[in-house]
Each structure stands twice: as structure tokens, then as C-alpha cells.
PDB file of N, CA and C in Angstrom:
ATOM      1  N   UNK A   1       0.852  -1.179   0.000  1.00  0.00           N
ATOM      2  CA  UNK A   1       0.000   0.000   0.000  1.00  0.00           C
ATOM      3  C   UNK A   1       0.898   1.242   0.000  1.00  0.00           C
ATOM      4  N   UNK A   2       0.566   1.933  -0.824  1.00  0.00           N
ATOM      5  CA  UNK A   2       1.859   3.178  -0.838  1.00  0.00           C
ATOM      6  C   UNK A   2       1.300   4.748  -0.464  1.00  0.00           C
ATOM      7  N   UNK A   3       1.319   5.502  -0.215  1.00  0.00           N
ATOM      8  CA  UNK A   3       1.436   6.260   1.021  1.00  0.00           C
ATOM      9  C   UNK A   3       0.277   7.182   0.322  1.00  0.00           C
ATOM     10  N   UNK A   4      -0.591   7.292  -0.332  1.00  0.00           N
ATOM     11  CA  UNK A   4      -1.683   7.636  -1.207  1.00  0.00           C
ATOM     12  C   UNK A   4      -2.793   7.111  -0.720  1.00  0.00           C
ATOM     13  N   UNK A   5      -2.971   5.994  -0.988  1.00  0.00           N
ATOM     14  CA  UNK A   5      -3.963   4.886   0.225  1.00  0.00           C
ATOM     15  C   UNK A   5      -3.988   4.541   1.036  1.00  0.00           C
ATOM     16  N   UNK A   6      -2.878   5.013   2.044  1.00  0.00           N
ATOM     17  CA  UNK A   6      -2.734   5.144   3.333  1.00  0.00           C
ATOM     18  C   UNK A   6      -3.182   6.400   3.963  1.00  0.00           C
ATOM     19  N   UNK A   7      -4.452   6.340   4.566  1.00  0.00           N
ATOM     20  CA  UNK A   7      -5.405   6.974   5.585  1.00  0.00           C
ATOM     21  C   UNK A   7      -3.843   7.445   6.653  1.00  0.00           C
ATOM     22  N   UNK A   8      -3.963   8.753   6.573  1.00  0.00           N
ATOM     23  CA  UNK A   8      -2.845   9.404   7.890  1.00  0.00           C
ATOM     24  C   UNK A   8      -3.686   9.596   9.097  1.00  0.00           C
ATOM     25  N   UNK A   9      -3.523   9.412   9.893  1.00  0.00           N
ATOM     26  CA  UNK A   9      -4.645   9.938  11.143  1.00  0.00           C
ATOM     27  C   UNK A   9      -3.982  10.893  12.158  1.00  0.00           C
ATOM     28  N   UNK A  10      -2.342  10.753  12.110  1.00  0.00           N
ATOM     29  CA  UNK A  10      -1.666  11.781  12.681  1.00  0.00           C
ATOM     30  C   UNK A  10      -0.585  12.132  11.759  1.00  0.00           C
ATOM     31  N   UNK A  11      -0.665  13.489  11.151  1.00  0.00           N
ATOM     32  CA  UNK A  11       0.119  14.036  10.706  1.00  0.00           C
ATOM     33  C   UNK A  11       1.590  14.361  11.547  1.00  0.00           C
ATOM     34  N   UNK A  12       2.530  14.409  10.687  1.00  0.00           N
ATOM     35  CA  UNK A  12       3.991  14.896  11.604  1.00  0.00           C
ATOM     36  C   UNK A  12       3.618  16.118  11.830  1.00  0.00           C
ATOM     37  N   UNK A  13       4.501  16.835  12.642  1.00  0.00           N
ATOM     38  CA  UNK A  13       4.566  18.186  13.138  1.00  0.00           C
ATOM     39  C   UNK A  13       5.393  18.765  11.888  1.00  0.00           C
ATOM     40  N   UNK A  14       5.009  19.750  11.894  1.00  0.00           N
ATOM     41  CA  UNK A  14       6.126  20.809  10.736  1.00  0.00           C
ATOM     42  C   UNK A  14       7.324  21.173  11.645  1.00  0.00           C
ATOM     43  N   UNK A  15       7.420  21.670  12.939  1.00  0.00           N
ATOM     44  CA  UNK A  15       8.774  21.860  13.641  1.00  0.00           C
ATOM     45  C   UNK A  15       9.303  20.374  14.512  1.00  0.00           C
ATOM     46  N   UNK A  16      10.489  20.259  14.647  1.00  0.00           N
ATOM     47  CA  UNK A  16      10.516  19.187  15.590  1.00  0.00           C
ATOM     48  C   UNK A  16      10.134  17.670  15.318  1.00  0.00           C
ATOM     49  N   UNK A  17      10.571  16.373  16.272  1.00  0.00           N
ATOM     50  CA  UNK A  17      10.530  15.432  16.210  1.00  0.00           C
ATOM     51  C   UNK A  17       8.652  15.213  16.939  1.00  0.00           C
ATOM     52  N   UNK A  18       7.920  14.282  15.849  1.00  0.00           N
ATOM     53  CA  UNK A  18       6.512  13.931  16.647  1.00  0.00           C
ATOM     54  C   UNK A  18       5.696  14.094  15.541  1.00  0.00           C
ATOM     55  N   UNK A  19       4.210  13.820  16.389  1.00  0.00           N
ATOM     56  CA  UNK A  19       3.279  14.295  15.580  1.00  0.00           C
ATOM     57  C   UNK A  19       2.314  15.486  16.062  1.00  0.00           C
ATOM     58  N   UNK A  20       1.489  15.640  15.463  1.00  0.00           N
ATOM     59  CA  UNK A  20       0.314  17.318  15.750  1.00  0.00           C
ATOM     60  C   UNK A  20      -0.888  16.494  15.916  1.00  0.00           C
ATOM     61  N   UNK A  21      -2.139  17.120  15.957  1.00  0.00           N
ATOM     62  CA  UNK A  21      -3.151  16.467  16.270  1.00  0.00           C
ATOM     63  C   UNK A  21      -4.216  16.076  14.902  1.00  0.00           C
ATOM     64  N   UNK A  22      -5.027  14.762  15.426  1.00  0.00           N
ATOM     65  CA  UNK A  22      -5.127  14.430  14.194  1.00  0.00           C
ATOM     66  C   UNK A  22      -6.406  15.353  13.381  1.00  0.00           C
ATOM     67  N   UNK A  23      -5.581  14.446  12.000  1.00  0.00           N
ATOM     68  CA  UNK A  23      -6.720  14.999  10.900  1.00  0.00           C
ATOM     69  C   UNK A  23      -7.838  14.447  10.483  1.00  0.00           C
ATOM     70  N   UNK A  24      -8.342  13.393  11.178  1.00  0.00           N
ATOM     71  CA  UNK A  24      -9.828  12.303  11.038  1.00  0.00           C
ATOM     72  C   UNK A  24     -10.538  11.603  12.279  1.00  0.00           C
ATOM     73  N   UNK A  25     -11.521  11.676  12.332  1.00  0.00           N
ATOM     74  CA  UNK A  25     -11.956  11.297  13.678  1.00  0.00           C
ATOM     75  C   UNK A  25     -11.799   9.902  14.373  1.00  0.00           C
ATOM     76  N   UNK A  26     -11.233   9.079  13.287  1.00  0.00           N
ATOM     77  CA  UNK A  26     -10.881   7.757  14.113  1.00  0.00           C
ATOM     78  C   UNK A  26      -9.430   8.412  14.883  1.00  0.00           C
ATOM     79  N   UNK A  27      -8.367   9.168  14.850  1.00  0.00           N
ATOM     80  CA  UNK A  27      -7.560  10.143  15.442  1.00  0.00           C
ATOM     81  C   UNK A  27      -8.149  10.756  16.802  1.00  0.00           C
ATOM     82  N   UNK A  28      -9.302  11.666  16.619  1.00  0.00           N
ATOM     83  CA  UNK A  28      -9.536  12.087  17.598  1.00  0.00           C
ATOM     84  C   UNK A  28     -10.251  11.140  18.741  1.00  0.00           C
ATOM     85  N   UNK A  29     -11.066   9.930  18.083  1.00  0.00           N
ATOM     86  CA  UNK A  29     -11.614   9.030  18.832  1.00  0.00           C
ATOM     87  C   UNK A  29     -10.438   8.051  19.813  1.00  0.00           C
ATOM     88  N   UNK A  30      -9.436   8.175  19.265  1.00  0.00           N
ATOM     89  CA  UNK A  30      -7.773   7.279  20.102  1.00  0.00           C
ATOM     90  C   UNK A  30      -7.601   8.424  20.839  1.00  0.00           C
ATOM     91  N   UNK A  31      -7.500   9.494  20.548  1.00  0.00           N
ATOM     92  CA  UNK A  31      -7.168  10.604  21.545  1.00  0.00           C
ATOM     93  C   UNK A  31      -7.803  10.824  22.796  1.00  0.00           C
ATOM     94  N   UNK A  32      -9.319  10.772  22.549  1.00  0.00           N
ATOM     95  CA  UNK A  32     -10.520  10.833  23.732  1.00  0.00           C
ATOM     96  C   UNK A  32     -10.617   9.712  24.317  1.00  0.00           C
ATOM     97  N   UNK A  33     -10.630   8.162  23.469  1.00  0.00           N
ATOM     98  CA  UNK A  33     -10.390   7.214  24.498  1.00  0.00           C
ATOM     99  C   UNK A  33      -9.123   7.060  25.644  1.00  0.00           C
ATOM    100  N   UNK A  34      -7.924   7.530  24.776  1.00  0.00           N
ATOM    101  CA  UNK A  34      -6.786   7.929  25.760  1.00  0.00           C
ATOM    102  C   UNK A  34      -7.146   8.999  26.927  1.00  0.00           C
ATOM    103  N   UNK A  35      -7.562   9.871  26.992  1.00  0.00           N
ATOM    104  CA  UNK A  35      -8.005  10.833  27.784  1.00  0.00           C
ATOM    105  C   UNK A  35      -8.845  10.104  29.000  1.00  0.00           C
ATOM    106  N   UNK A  36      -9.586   9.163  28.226  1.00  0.00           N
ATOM    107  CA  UNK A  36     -10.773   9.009  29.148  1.00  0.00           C
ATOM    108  C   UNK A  36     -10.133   7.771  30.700  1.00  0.00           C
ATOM    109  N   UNK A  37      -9.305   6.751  29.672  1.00  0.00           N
ATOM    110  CA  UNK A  37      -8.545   6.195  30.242  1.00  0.00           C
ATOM    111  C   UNK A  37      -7.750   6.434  31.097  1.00  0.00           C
ATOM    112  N   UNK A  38      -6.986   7.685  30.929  1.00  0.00           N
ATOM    113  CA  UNK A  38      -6.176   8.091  32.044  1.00  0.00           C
ATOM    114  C   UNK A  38      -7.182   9.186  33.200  1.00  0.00           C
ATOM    115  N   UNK A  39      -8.179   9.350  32.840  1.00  0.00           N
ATOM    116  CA  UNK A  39      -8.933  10.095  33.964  1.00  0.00           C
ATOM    117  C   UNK A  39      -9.707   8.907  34.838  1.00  0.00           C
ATOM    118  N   UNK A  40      -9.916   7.899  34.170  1.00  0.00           N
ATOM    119  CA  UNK A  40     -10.548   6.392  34.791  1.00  0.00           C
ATOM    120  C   UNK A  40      -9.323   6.109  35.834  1.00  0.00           C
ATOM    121  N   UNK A  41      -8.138   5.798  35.407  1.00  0.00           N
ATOM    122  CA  UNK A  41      -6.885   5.790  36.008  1.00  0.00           C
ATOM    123  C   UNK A  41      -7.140   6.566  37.274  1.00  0.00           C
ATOM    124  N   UNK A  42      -6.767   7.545  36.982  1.00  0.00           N
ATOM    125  CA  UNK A  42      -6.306   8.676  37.910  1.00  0.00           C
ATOM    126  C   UNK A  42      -7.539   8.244  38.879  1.00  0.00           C
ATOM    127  N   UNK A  43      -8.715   8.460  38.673  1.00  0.00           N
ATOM    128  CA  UNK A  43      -9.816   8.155  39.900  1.00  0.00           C
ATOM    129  C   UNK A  43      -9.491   7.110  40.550  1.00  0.00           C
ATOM    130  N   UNK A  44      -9.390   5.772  39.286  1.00  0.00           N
ATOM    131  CA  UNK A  44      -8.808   4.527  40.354  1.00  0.00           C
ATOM    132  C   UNK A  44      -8.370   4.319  41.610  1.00  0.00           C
ATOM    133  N   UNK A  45      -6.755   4.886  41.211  1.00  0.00           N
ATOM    134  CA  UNK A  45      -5.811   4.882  42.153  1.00  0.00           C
ATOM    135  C   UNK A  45      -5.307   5.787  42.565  1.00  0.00           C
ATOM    136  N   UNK A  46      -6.183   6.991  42.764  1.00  0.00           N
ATOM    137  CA  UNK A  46      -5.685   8.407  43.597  1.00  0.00           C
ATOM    138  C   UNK A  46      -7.087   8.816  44.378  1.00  0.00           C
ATOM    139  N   UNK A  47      -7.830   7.711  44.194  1.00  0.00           N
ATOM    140  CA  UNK A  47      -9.313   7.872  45.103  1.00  0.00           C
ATOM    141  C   UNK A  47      -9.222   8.266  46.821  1.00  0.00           C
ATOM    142  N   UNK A  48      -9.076   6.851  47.113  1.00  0.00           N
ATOM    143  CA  UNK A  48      -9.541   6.522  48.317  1.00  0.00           C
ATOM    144  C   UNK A  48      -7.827   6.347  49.318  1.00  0.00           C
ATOM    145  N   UNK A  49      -7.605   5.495  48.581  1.00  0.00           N
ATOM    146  CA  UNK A  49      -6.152   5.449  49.252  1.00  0.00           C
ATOM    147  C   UNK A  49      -5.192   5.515  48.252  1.00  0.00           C
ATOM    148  N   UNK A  50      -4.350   6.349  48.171  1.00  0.00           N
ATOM    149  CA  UNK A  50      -3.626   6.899  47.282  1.00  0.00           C
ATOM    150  C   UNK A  50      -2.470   5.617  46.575  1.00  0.00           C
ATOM    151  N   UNK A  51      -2.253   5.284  45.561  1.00  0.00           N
ATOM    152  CA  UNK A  51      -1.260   4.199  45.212  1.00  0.00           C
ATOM    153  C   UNK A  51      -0.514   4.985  44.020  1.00  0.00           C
ATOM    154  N   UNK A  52       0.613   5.907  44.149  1.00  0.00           N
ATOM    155  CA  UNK A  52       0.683   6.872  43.178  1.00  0.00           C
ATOM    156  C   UNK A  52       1.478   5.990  41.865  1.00  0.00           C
ATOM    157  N   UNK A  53       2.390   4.818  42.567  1.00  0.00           N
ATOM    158  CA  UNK A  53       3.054   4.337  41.539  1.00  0.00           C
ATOM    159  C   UNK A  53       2.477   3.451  40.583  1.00  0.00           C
ATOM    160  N   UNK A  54       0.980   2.838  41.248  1.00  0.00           N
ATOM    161  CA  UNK A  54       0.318   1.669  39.951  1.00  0.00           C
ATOM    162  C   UNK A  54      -0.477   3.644  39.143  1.00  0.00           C
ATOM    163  N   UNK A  55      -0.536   4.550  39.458  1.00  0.00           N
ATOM    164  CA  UNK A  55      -1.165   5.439  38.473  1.00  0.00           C
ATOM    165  C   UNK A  55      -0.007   5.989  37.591  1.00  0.00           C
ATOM    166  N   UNK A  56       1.033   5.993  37.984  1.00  0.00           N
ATOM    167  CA  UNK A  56       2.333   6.555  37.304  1.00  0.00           C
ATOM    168  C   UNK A  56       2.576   4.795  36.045  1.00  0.00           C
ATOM    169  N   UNK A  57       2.904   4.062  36.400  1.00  0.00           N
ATOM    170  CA  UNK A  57       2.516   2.564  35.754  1.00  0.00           C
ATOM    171  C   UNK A  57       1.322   2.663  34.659  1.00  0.00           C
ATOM    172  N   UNK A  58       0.191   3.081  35.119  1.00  0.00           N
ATOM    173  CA  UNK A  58      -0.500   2.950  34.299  1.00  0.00           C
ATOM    174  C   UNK A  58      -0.453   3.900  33.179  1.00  0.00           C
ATOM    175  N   UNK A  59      -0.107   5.081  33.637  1.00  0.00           N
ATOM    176  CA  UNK A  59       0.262   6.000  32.920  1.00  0.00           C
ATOM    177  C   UNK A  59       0.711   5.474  31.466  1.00  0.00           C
ATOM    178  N   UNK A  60       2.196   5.236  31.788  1.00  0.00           N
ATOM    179  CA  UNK A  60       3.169   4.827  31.175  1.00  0.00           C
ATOM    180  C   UNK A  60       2.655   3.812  29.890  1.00  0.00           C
ATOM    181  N   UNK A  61       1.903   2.871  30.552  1.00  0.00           N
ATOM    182  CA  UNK A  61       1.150   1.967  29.861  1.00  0.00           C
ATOM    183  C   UNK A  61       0.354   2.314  28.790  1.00  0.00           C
ATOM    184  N   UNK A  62      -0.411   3.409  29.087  1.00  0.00           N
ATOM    185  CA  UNK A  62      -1.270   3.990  28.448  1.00  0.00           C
ATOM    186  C   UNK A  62      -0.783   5.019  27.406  1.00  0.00           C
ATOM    187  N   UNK A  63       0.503   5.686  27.889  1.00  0.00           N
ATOM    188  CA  UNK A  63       0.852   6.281  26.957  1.00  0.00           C
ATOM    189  C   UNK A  63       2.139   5.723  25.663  1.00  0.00           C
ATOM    190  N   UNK A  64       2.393   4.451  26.119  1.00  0.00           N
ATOM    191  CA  UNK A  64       3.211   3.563  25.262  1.00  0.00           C
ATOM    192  C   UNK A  64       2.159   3.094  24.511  1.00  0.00           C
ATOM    193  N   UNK A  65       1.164   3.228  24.641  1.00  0.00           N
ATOM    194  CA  UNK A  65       0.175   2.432  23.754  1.00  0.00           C
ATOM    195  C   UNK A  65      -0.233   3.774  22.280  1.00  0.00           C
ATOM    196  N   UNK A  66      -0.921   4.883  23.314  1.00  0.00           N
ATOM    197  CA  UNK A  66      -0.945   5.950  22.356  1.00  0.00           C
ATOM    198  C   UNK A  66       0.450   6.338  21.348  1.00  0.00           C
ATOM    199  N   UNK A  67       1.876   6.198  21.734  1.00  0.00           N
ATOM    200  CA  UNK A  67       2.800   6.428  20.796  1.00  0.00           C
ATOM    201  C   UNK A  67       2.572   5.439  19.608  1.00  0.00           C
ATOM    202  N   UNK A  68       2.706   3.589  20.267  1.00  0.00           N
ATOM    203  CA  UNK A  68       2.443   2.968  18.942  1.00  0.00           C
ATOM    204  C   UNK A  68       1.453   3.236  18.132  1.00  0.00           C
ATOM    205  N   UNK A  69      -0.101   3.934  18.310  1.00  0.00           N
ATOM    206  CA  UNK A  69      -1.277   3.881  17.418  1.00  0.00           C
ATOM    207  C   UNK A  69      -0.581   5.286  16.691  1.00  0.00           C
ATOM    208  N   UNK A  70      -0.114   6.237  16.822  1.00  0.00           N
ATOM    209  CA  UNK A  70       0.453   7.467  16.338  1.00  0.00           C
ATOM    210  C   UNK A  70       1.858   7.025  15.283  1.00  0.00           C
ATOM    211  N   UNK A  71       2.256   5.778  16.035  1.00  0.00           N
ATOM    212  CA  UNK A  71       3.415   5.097  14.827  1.00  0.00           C
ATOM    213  C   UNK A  71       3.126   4.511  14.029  1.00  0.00           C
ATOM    214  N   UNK A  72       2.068   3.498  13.917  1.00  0.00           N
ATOM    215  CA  UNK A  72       1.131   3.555  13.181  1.00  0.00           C
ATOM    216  C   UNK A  72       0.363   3.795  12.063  1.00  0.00           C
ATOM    217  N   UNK A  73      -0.242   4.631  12.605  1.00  0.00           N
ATOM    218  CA  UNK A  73      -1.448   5.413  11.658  1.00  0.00           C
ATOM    219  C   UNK A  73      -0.933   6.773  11.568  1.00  0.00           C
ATOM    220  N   UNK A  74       0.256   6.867  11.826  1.00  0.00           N
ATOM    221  CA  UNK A  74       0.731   8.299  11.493  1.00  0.00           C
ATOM    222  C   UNK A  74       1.549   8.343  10.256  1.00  0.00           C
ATOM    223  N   UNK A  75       2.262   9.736  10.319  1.00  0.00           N
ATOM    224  CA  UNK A  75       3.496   9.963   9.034  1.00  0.00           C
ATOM    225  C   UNK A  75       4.643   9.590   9.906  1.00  0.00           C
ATOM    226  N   UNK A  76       5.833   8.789   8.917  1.00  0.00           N
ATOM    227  CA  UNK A  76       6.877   8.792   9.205  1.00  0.00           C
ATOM    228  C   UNK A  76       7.377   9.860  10.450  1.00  0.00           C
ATOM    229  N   UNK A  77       7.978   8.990  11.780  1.00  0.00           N
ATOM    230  CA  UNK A  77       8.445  10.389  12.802  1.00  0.00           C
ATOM    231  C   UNK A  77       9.635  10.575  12.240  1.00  0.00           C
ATOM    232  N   UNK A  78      10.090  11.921  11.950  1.00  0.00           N
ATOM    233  CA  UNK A  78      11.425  12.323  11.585  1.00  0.00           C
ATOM    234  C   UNK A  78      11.527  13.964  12.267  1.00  0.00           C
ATOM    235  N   UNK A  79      12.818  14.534  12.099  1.00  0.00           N
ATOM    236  CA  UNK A  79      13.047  15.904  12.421  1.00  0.00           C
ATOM    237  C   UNK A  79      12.875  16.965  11.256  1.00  0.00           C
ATOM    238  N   UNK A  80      11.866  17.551  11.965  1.00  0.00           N
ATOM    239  CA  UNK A  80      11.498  18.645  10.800  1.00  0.00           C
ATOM    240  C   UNK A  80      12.009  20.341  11.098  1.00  0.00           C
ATOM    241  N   UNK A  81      11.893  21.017  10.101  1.00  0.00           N
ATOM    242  CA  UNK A  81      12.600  21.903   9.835  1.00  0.00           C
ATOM    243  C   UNK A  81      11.460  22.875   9.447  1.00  0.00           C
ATOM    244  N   UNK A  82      10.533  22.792   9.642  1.00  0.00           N
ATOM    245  CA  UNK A  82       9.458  24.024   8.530  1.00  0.00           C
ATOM    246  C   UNK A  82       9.079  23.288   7.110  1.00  0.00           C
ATOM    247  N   UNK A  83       8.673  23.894   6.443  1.00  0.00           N
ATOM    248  CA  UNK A  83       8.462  23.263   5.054  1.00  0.00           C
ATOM    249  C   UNK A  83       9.314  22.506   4.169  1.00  0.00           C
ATOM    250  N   UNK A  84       9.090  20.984   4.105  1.00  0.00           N
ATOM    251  CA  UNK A  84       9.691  20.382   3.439  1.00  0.00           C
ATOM    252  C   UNK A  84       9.340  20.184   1.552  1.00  0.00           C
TER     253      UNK A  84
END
């Protein structure tokens, strides 16, 4: 499949190493489920009795997951310069 028929869902950033936010709503729908997840998190285990390191853990978890769907369904990560 060559990069024409490949659906981008996160564009690279124009400055810098990464990506920007996406350009299609299956993008923004990984974004809000990520969101929602780490606020589920955070209530979890910063409720009642505080367990800061399984929320820092989960964190981590959660956000190793969001990099691969952005590696993914994104553009090549490289270092950008402004307009290529």
C-alpha cells in the first residue's frame, strides 16, 4: 500500500521530532479514548487510598500504547525543519 492509500490519522509536526493532532476522527476518537482512560486511572488509584506508583505505571502503559497507534497510523516520525 503506498502512502496515497494510506489513511494518515496523525500528521507529523512541521517543527521538531513527533506528531500534531489528528486529521480524522478515528484520530480524535484514540485521543478521547486515551483521555478518558487516564482520567478512569487517575480516579482509580488516587481515590480513596492513594497508590501513586500503579497510576504513574499505568500512565506509562497507556501512553506507550498511544505512541504505537500514532506510529502507526501516522506519518513517518522524523526531524522537521518548517516546510519540506
Amino acid at each position: 500500500m503506498n502512502n496515497e492509500e494510506r489513511k494518515v490519522w496523525f500528521p507529523a509536526k512541521r517543527y521538531g521530532w513527533g506528531w500534531g493532532p489528528p486529521t480524522c476522527w478515528q484520530g480524535w476518537v484514540v485521543i478521547i479514548v486515551f483521555y478518558l482512560l487516564l482520567g478512569g486511572s487517575l480516579f482509580l488509584f488516587m481515590r480513596n487510598k492513594p497508590h501513586p506508583a500503579l497510576f504513574v505505571i499505568s500512565t506509562l502503559i497507556l501512553s506507550s500504547l498511544l505512541i504505537g497507534v500514532c506510529y502507526l497510523k501516522g506519518e513517518k516520525p522524523r526531524w522537521r525543519w518548517g516546510r519540506d
